[in-house]
N, C-alpha and C. Protein backbone atom coordinates (compact mmCIF):
# COMPACT_ATOMS: atom_id res chain seq x y z
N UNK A 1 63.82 58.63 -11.40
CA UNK A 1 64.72 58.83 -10.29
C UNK A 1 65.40 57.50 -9.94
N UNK A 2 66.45 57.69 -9.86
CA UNK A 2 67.59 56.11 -9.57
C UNK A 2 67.69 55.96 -7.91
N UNK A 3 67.06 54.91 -7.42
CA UNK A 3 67.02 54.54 -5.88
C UNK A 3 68.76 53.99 -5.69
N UNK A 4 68.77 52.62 -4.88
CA UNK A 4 70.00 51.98 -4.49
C UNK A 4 69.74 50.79 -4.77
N UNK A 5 70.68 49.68 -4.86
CA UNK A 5 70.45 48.48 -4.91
C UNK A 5 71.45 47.84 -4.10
N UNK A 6 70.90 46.82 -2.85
CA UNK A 6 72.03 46.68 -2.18
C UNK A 6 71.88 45.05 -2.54
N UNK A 7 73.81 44.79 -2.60
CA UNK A 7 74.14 44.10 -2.95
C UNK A 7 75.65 43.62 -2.54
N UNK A 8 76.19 42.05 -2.43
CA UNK A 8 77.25 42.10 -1.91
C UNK A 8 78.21 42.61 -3.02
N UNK A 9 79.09 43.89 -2.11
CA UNK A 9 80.23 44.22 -3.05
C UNK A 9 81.32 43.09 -3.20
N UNK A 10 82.31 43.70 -4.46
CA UNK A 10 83.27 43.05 -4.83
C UNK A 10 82.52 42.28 -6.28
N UNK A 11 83.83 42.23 -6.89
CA UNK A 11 84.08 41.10 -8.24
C UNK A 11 83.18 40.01 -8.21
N UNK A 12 81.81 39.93 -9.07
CA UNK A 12 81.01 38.22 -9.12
C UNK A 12 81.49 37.68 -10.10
N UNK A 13 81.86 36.54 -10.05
CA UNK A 13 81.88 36.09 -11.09
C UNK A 13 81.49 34.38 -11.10
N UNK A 14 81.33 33.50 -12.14
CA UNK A 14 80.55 32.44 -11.99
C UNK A 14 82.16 31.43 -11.81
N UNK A 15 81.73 30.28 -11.33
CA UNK A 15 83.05 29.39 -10.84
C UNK A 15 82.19 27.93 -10.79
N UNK A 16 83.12 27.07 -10.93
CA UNK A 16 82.92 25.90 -10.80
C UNK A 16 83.16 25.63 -9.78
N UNK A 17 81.84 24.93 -8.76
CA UNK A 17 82.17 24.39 -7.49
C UNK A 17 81.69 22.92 -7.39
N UNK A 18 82.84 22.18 -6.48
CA UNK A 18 82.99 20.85 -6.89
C UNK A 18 81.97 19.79 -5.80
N UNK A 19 81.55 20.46 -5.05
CA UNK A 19 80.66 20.10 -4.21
C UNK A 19 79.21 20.23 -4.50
N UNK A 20 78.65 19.03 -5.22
CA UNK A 20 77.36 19.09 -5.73
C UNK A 20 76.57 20.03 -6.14
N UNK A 21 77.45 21.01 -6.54
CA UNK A 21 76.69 22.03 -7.45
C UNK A 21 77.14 22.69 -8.46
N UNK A 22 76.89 22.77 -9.47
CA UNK A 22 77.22 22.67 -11.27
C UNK A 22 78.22 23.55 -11.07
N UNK A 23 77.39 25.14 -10.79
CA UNK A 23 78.08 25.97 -11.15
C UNK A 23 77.71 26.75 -9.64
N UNK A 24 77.98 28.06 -9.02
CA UNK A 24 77.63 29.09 -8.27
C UNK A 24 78.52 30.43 -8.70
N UNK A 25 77.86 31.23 -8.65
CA UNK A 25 78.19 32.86 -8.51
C UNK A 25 78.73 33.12 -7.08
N UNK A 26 80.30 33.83 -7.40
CA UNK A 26 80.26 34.15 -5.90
C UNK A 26 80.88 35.52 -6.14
N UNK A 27 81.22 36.67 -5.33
CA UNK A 27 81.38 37.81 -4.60
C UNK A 27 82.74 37.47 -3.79
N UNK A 28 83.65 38.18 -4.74
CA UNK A 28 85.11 37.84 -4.55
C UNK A 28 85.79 39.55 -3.66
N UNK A 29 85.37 39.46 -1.76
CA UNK A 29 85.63 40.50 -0.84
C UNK A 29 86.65 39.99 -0.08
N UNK A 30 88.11 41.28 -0.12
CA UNK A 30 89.25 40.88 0.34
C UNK A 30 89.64 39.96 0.57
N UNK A 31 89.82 39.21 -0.58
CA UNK A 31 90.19 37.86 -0.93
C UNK A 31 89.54 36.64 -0.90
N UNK A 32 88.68 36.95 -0.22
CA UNK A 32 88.01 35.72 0.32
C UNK A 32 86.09 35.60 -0.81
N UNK A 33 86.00 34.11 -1.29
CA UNK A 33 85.22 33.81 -2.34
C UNK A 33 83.62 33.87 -1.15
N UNK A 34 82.25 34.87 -1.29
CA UNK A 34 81.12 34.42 -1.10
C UNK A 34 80.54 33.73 -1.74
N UNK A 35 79.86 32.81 -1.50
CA UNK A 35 78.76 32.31 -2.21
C UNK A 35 77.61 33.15 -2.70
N UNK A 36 77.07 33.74 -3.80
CA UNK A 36 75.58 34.32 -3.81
C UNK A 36 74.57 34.03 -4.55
N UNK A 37 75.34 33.08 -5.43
CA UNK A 37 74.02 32.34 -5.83
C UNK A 37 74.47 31.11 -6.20
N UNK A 38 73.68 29.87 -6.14
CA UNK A 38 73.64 28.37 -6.68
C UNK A 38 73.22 27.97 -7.64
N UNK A 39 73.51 27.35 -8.23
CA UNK A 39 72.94 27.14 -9.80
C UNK A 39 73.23 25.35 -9.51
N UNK A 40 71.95 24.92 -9.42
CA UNK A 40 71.53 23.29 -8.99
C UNK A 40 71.25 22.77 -10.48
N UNK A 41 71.25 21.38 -10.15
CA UNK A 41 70.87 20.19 -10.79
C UNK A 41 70.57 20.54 -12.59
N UNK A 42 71.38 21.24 -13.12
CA UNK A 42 71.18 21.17 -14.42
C UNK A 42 72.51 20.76 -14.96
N UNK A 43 72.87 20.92 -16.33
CA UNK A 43 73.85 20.05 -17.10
C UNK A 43 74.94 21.81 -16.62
N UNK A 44 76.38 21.12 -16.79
CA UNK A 44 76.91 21.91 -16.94
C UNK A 44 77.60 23.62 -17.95
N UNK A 45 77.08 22.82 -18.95
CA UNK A 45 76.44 24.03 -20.06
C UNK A 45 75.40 25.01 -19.97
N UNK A 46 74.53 24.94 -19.77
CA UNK A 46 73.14 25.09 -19.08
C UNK A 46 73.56 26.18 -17.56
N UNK A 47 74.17 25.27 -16.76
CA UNK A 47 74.18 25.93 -15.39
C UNK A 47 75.36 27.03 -15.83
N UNK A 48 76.57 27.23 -16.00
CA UNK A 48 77.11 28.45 -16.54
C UNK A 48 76.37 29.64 -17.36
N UNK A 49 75.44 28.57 -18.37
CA UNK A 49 74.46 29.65 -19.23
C UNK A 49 73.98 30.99 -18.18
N UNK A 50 73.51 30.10 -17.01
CA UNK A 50 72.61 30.92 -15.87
C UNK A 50 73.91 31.66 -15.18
N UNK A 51 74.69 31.13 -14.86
CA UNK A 51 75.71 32.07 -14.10
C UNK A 51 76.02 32.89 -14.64
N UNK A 52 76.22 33.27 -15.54
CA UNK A 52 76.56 34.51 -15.81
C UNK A 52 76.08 35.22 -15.86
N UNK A 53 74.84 35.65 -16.36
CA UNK A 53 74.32 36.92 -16.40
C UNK A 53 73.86 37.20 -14.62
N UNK A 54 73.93 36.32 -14.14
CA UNK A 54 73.62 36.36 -12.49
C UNK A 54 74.80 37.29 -12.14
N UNK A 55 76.23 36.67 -12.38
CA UNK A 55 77.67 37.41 -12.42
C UNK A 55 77.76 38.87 -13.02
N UNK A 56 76.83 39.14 -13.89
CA UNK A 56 77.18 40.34 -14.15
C UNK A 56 76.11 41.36 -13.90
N UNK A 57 75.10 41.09 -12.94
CA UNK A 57 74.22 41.43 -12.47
C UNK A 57 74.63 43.14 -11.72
N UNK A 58 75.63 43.09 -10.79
CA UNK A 58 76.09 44.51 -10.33
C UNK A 58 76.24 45.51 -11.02
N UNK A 59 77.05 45.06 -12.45
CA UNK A 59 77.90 45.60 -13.58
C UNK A 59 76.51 46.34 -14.62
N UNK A 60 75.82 45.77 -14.42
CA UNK A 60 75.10 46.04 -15.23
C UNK A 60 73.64 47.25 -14.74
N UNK A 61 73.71 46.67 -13.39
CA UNK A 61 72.70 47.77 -12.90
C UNK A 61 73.55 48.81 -12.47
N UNK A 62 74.64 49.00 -12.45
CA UNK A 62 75.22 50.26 -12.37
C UNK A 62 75.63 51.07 -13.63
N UNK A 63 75.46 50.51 -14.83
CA UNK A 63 75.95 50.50 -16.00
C UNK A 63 74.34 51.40 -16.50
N UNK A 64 72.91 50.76 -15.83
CA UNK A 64 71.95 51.33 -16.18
C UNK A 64 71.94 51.93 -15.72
N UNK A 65 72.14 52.13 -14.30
CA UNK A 65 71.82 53.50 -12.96
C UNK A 65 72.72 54.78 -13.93
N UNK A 66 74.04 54.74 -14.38
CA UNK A 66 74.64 55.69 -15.00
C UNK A 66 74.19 56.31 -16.31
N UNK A 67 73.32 55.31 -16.72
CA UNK A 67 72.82 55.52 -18.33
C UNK A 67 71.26 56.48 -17.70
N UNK A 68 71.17 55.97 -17.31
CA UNK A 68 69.48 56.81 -16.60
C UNK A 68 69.83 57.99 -16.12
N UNK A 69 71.10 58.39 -14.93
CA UNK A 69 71.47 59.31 -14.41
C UNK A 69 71.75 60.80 -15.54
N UNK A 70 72.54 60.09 -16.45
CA UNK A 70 73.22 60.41 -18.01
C UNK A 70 71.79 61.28 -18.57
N UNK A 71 70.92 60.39 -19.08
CA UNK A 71 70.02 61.14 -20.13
C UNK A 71 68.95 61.90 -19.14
N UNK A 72 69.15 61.73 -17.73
CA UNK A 72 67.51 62.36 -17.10
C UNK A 72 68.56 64.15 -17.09
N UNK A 73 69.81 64.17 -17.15
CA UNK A 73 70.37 65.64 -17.18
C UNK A 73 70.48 66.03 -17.92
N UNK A 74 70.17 65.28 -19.23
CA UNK A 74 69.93 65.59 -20.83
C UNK A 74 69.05 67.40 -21.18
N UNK A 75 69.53 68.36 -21.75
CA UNK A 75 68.33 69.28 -21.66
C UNK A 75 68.43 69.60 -23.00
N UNK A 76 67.35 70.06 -23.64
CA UNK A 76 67.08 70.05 -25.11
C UNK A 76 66.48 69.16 -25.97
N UNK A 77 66.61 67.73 -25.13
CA UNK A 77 66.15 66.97 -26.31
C UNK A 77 64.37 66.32 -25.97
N UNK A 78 64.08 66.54 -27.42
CA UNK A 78 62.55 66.42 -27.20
C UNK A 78 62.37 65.25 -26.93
N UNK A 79 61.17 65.16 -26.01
CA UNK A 79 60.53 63.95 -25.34
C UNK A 79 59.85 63.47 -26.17
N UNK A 80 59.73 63.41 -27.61
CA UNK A 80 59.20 62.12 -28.27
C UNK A 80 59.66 61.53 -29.23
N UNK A 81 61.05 61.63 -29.09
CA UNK A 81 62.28 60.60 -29.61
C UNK A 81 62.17 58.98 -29.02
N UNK A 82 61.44 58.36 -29.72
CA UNK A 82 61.18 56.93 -29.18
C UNK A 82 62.09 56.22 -29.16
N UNK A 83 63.38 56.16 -29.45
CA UNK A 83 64.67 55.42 -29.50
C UNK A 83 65.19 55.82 -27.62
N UNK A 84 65.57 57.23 -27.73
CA UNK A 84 65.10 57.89 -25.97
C UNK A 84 64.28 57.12 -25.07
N UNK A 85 62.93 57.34 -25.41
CA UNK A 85 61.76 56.93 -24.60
C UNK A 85 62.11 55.28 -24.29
N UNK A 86 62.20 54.19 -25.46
CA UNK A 86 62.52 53.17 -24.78
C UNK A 86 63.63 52.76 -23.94
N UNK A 87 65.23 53.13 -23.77
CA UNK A 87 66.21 53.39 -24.06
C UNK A 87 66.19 53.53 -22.34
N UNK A 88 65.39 54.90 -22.07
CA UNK A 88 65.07 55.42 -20.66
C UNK A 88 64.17 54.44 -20.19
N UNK A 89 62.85 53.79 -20.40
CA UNK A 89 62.18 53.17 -20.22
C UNK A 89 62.50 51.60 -19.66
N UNK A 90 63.54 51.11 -20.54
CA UNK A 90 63.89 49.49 -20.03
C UNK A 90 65.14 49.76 -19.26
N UNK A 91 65.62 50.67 -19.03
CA UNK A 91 66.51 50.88 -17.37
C UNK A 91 65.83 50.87 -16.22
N UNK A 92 64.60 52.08 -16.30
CA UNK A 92 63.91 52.40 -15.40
C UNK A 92 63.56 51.05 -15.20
N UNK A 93 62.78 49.91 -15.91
CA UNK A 93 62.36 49.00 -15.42
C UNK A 93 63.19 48.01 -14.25
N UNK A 94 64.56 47.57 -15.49
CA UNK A 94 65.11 47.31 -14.93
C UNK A 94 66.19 47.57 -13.39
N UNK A 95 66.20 48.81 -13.55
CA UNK A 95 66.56 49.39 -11.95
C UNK A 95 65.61 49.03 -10.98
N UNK A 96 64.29 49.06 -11.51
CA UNK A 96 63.52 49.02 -9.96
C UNK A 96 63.10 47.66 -9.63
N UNK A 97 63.39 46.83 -10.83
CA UNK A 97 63.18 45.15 -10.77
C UNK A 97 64.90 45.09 -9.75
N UNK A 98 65.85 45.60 -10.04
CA UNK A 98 66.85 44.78 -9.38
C UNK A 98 66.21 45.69 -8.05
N UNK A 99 66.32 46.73 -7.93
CA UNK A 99 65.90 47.26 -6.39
C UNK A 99 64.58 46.87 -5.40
N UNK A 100 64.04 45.82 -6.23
CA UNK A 100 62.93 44.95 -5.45
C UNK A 100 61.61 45.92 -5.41
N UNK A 101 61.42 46.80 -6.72
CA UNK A 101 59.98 47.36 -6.64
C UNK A 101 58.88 47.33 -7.66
């Protein structure tokens, strides 16, 4: 079953900010840039490495929430298709890791 994940809406994406910190993720709402995450004291290669997948963090748990939603209305197909089983399995995880459970 797919819970919620709350999160600031709008566009993340990773940016260079020039004020002592490498890189940050921010949450781009009616125009205006949030901060939501910091990415400190590492090399600048490195700190983008981390921003991004931080940046595409929304995109992606909604990308699983739809893929989970998708195969749990699936009817016919047998439950011991292990390509399935994992497939369903590392969403589920991952949905309830981003939903804090």
């Amino acid at each position: 079953m797919v819970g919620k994940m709350n999160y600031t809406k709008g566009e993340w994406k990773a940016c260079d900010i020039s004020y002592a910190i490498s890189y940050a993720v921010v949450a781009i709402v009616k125009g205006r840039k949030i901060v939501v995450a910091d990415i400190h004291n590492q090399p600048n290669d490195e700190a983008l490495a981390n921003a991004n997948p931080i940046a595409t963090s929304p995109d992606l748990y909604e990308a699983c929430k739809t893929t989970v939603e998708y195969l749990e209305s699936l009817t016919g197909i047998p439950q011991n298709i292990p390509q399935f089983n994992k497939a369903l399995g590392l969403c589920d995880k991952a949905l309830a890791k981003a939903e804090g459970k």
